[in-house]
C-alpha atoms as a PDB file:
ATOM      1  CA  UNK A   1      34.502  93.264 212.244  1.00  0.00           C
ATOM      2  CA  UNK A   2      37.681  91.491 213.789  1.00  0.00           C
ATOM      3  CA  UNK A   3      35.003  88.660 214.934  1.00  0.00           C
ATOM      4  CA  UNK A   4      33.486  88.228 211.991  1.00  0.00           C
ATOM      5  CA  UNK A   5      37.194  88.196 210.036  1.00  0.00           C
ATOM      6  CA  UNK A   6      38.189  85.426 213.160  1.00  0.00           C
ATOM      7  CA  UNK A   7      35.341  83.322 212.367  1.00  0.00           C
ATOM      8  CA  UNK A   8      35.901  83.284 208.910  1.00  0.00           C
ATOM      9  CA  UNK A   9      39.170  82.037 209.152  1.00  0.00           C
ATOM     10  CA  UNK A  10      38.308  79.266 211.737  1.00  0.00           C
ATOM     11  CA  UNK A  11      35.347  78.626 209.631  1.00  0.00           C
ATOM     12  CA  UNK A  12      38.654  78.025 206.604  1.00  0.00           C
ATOM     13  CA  UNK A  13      40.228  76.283 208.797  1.00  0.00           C
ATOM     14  CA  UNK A  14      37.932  73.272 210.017  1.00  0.00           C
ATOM     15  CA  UNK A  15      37.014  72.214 206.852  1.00  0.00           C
ATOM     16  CA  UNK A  16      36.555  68.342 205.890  1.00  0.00           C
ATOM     17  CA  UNK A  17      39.350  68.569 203.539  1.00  0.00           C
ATOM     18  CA  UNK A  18      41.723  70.096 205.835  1.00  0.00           C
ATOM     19  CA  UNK A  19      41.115  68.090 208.711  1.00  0.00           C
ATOM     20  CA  UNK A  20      42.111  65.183 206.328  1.00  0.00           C
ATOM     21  CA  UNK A  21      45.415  67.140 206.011  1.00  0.00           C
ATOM     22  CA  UNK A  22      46.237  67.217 209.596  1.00  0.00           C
ATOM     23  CA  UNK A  23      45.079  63.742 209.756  1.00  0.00           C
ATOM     24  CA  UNK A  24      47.367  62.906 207.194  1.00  0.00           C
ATOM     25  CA  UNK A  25      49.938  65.324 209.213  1.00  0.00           C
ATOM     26  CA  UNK A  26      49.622  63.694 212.460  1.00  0.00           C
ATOM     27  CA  UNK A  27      50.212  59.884 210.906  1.00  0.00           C
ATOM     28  CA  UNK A  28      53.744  61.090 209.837  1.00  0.00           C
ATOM     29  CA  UNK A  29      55.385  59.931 213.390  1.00  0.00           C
ATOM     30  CA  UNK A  30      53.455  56.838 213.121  1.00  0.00           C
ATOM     31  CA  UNK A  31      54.862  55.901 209.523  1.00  0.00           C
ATOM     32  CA  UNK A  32      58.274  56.635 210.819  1.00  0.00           C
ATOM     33  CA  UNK A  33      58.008  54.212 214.407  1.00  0.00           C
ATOM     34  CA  UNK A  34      57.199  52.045 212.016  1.00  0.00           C
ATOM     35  CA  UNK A  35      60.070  51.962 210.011  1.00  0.00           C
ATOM     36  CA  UNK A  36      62.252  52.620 212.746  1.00  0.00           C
ATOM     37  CA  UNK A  37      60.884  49.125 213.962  1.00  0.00           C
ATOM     38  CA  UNK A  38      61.534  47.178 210.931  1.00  0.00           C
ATOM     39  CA  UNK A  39      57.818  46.465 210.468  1.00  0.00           C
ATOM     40  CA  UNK A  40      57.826  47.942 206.522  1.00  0.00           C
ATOM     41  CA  UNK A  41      53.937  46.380 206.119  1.00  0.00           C
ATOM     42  CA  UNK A  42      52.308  48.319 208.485  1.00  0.00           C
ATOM     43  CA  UNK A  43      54.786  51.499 207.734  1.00  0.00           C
ATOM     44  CA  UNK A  44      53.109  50.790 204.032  1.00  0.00           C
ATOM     45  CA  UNK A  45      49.793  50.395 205.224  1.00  0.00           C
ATOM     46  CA  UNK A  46      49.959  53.671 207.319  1.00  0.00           C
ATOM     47  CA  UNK A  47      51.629  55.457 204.152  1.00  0.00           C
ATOM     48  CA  UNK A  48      48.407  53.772 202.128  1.00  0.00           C
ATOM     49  CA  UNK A  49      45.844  55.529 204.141  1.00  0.00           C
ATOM     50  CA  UNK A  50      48.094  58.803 204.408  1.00  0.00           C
ATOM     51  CA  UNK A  51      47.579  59.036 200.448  1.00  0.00           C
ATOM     52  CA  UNK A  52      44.233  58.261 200.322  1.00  0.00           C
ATOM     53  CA  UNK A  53      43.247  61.011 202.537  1.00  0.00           C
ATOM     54  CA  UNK A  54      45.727  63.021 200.434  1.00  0.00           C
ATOM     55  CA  UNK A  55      43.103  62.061 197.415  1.00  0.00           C
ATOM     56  CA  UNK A  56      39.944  62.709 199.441  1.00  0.00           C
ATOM     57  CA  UNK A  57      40.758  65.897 200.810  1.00  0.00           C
ATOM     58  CA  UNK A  58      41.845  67.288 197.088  1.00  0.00           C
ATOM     59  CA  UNK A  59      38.255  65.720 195.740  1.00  0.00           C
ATOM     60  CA  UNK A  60      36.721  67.141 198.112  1.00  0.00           C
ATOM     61  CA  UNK A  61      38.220  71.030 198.645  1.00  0.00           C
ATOM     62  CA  UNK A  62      37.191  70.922 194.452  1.00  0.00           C
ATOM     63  CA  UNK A  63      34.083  69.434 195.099  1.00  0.00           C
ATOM     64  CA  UNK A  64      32.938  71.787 198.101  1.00  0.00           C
ATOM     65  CA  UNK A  65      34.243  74.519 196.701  1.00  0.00           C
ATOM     66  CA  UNK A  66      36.698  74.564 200.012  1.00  0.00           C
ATOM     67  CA  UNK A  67      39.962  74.923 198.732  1.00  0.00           C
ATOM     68  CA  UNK A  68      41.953  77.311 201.445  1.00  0.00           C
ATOM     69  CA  UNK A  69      45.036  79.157 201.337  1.00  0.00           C
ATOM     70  CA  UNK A  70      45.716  76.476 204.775  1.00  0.00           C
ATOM     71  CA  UNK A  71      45.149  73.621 202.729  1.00  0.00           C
ATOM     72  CA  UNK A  72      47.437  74.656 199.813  1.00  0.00           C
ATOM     73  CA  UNK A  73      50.452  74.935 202.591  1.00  0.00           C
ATOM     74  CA  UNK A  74      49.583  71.772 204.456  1.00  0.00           C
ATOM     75  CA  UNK A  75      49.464  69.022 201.327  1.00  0.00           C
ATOM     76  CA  UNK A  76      52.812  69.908 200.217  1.00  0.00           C
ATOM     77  CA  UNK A  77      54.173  69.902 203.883  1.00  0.00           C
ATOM     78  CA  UNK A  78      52.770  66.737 204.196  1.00  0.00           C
ATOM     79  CA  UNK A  79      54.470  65.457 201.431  1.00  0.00           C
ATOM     80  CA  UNK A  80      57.691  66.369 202.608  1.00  0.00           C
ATOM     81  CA  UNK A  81      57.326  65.084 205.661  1.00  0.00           C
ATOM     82  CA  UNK A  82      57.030  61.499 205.050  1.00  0.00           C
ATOM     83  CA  UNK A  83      59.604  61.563 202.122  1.00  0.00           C
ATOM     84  CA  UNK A  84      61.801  63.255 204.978  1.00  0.00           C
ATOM     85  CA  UNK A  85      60.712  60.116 207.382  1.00  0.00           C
ATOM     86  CA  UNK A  86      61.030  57.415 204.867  1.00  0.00           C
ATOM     87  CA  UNK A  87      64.795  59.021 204.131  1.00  0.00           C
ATOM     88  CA  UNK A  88      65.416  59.290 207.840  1.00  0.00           C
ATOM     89  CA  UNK A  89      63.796  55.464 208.986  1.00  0.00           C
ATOM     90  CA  UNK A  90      65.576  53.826 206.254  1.00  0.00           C
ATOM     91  CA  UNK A  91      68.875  55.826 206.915  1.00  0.00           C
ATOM     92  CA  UNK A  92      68.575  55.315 210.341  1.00  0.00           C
ATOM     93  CA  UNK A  93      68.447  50.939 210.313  1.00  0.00           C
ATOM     94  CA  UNK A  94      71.104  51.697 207.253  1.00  0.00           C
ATOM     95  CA  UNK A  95      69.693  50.820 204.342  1.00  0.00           C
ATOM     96  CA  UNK A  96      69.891  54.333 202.431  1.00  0.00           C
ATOM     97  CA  UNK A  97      73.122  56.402 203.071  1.00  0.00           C
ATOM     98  CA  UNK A  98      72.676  58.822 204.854  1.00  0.00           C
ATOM     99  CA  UNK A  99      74.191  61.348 202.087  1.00  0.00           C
ATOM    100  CA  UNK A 100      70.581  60.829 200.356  1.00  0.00           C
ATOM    101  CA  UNK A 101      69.208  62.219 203.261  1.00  0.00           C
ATOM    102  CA  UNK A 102      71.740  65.370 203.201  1.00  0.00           C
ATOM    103  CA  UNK A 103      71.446  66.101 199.622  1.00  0.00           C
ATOM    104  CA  UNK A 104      67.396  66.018 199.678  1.00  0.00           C
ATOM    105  CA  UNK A 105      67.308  68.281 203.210  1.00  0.00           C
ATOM    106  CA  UNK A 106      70.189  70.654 201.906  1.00  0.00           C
ATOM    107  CA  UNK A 107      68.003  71.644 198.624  1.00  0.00           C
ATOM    108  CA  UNK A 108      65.071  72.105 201.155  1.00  0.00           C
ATOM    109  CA  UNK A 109      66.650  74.350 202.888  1.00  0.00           C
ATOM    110  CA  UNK A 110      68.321  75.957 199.865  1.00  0.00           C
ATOM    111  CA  UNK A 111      64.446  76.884 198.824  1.00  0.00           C
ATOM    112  CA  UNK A 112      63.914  78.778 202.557  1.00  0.00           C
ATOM    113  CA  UNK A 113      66.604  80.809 202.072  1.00  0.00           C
ATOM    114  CA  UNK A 114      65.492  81.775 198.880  1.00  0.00           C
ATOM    115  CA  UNK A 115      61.877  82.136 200.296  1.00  0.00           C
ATOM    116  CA  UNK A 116      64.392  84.652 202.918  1.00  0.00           C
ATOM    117  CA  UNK A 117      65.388  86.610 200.068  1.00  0.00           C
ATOM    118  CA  UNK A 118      62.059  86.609 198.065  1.00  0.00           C
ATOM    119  CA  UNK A 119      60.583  88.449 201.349  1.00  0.00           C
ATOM    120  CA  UNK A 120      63.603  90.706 202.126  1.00  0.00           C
ATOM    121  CA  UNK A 121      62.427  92.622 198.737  1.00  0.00           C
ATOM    122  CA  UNK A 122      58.673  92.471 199.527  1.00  0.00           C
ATOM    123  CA  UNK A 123      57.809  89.111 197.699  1.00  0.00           C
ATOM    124  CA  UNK A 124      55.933  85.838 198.674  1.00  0.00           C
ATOM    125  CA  UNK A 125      57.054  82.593 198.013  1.00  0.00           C
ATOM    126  CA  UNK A 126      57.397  81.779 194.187  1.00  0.00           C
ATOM    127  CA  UNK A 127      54.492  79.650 192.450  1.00  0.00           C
ATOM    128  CA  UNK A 128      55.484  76.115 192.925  1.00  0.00           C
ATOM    129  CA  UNK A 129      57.043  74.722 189.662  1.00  0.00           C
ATOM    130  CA  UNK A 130      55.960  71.360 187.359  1.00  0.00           C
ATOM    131  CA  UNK A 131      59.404  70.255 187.292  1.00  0.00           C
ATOM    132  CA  UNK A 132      58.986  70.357 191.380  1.00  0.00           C
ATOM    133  CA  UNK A 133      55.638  68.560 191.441  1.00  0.00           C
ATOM    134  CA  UNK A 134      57.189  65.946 189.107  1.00  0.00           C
ATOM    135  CA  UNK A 135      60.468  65.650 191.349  1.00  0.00           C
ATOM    136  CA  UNK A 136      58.381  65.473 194.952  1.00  0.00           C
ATOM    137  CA  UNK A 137      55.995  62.693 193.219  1.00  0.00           C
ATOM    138  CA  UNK A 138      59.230  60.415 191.870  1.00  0.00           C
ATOM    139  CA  UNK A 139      60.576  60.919 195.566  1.00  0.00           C
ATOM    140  CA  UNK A 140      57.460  59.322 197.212  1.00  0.00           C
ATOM    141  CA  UNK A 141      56.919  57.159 194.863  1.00  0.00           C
ATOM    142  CA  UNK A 142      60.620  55.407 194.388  1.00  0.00           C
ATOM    143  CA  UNK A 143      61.046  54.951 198.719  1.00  0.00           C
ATOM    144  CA  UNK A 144      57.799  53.352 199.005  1.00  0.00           C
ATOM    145  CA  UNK A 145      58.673  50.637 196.158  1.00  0.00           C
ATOM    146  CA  UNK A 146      62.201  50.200 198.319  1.00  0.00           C
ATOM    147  CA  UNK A 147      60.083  49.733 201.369  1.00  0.00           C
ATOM    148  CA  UNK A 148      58.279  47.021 199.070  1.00  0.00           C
ATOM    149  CA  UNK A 149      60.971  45.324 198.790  1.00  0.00           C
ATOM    150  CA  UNK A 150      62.067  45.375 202.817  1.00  0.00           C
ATOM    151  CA  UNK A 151      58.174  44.606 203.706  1.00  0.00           C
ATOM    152  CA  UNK A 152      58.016  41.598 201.315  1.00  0.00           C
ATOM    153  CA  UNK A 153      61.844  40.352 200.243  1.00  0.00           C
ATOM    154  CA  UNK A 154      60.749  37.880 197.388  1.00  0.00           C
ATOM    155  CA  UNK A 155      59.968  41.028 195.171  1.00  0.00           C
ATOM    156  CA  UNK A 156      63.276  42.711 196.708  1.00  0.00           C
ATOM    157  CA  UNK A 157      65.237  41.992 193.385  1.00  0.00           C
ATOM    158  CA  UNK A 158      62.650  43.855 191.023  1.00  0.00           C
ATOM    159  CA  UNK A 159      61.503  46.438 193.731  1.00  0.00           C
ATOM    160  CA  UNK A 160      65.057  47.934 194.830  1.00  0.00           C
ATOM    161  CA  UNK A 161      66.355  48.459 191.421  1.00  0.00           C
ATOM    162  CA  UNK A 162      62.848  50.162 190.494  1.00  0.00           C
ATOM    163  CA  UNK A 163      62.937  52.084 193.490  1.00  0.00           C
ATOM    164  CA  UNK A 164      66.476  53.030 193.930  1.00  0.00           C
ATOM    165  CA  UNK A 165      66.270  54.385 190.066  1.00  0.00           C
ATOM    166  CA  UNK A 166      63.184  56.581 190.748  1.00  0.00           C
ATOM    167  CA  UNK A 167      64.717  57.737 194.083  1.00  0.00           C
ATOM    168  CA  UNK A 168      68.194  58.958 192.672  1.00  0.00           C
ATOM    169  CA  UNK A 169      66.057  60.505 189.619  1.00  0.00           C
ATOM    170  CA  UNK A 170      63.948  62.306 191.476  1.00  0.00           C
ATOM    171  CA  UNK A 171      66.670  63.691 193.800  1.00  0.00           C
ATOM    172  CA  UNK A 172      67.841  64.722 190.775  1.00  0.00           C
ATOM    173  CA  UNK A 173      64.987  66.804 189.503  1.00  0.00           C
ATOM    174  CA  UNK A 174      64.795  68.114 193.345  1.00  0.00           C
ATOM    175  CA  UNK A 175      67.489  69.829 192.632  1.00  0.00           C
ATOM    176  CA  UNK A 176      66.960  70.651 188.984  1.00  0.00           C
ATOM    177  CA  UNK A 177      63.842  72.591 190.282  1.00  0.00           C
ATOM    178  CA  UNK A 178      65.971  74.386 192.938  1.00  0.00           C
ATOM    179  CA  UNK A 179      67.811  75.690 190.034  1.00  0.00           C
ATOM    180  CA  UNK A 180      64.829  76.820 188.574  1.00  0.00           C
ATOM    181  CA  UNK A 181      63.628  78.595 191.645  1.00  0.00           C
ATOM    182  CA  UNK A 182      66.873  80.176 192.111  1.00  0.00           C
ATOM    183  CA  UNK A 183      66.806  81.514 188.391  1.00  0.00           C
ATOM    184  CA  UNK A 184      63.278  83.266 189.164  1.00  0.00           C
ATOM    185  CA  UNK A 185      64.582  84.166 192.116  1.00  0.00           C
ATOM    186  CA  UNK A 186      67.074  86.046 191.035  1.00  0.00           C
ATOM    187  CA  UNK A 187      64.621  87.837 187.989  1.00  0.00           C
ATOM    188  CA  UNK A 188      62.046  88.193 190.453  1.00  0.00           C
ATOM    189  CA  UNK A 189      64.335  90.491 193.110  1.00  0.00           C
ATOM    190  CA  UNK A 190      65.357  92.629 190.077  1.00  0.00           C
ATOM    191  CA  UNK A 191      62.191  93.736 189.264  1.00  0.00           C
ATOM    192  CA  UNK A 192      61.599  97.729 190.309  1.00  0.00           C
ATOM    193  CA  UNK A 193      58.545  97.883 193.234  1.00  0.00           C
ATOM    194  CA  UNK A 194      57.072 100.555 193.533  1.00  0.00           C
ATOM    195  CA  UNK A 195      57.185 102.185 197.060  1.00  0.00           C
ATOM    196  CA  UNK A 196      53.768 101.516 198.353  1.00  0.00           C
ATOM    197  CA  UNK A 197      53.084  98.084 196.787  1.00  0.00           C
ATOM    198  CA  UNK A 198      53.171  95.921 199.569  1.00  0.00           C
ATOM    199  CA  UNK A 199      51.175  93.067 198.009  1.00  0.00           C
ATOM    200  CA  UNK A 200      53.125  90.275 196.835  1.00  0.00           C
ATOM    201  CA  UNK A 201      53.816  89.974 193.348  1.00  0.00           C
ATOM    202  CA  UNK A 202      54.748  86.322 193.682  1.00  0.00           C
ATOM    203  CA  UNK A 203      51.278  85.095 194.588  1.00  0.00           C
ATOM    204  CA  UNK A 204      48.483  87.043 192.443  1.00  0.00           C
ATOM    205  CA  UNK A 205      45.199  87.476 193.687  1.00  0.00           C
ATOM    206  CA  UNK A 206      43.798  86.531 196.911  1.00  0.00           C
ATOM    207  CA  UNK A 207      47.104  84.695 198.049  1.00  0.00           C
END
C-alpha cells in the first residue's frame, strides 16, 4: 500500500506541467547573473521564456487534467522568486533602493508568520486572495518594464515612469493583501475546533 501511495505521488510529481515549473524554477539564478551583469536583454529574454513556460504548464495541468497540489505551491514560488531577483539585481548595481527590496521581503515574511500561527491552531495556509494575485502580477509586471528601459535606454523616459508607477502600486497592494490575510487570520484562529478535527479548515477538500 505505501508503494503504491509512493508511486502515486512520484507519478504527481513528474508531470509535463510541473517539470515546466522547475524549469521555470531553475532559470531564476540565471535571470539574476544576468542582471547582476548589466546585460538587461538577455535577463529579459530569460524572464520571456520563464513566463511562457509559466503559460504552458497552466494550459497544460487544465488540459491533462494534471493539476497537483506540487504544482499549485511551485507557480507562486516561482513568481516570487524572480520578483525577489529582479528587486535584488537592480538593488544590487543601484538602480532601485534597496528599501523596495525591504518593504516587499518584510510583508513576505509577515505572511510566514502568519502561516506560523494559522498552524499553531491546527490550520493550513489561508486561500490565496484576488487582491494578492492582482498585487504579485503589478510587481512582475512594473520591474520588467524598468528593465526595458535599462536593456534599451531610448524608451527609458516612457518605460521608468510606467514601471516605477506599477512597481510602487503594486508594493502597495502587497501589503494591502497582507492586511487582508492578517484580518482572516485573526477570524480564522477564533473559530472553536473541535478536538479530533485535524483536517485543515483553511484548505477544503483534498488540499
Amino acid at each position: 500500500m505505501a508503494g503504491e501511495r509512493s508511486g502515486e505521488i512520484g507519478s504527481e510529481v513528474w508531470t509535463i506541467p510541473n517539470i515546466l515549473s522547475m524549469l521555470r524554477l531553475a532559470l531564476v539564478p540565471v535571470f539574476l547573473v544576468y542582471i547582476v551583469l548589466g546585460d538587461y536583454v538577455v535577463a529579459l529574454v530569460v524572464l520571456v521564456v520563464a513566463s511562457l513556460t509559466d503559460l504552458l504548464d497552466g494550459y497544460l495541468a487544465r488540459r491533462l487534467g494534471q493539476i497537483t497540489r506540487l504544482g499549485q505551491l511551485l507557480d507562486p514560488a516561482a513568481d516570487r522568486l524572480y520578483i525577489f531577483a529582479a528587486l535584488v539585481g537592480l538593488a544590487a548595481q543601484q538602480l532601485v533602493p534597496w528599501w523596495i527590496v525591504v518593504v516587499i521581503v518584510a510583508r513576505d515574511v509577515f505572511l510566514l508568520m502568519l502561516g506560523v500561527v494559522l498552524a499553531n491552531h491546527g490550520f493550513g495556509p489561508l486561500p490565496v486572495h484576488q487582491l494578492g494575485k492582482v498585487a504579485t502580477f503589478a510587481l512582475f509586471f512594473g520591474l520588467p518594464v524598468i528593465m526595458l528601459g535599462l536593456a534599451f535606454p531610448a524608451i527609458a523616459p516612457v518605460s521608468e515612469p510606467i514601471g516605477w508607477a506599477i512597481t510602487l502600486w503594486g508594493a502597495f497592494l502587497y501589503w494591502w493583501a497582507g492586511i487582508i490575510y492578517a484580518i482572516e487570520t485573526s477570524r480564522a484562529i477564533r473559530i472553536p475546533r473541535v478536538a479530533d478535527d485535524s483536517r485543515s479548515d483553511t484548505l477544503g477538500e483534498g488540499g
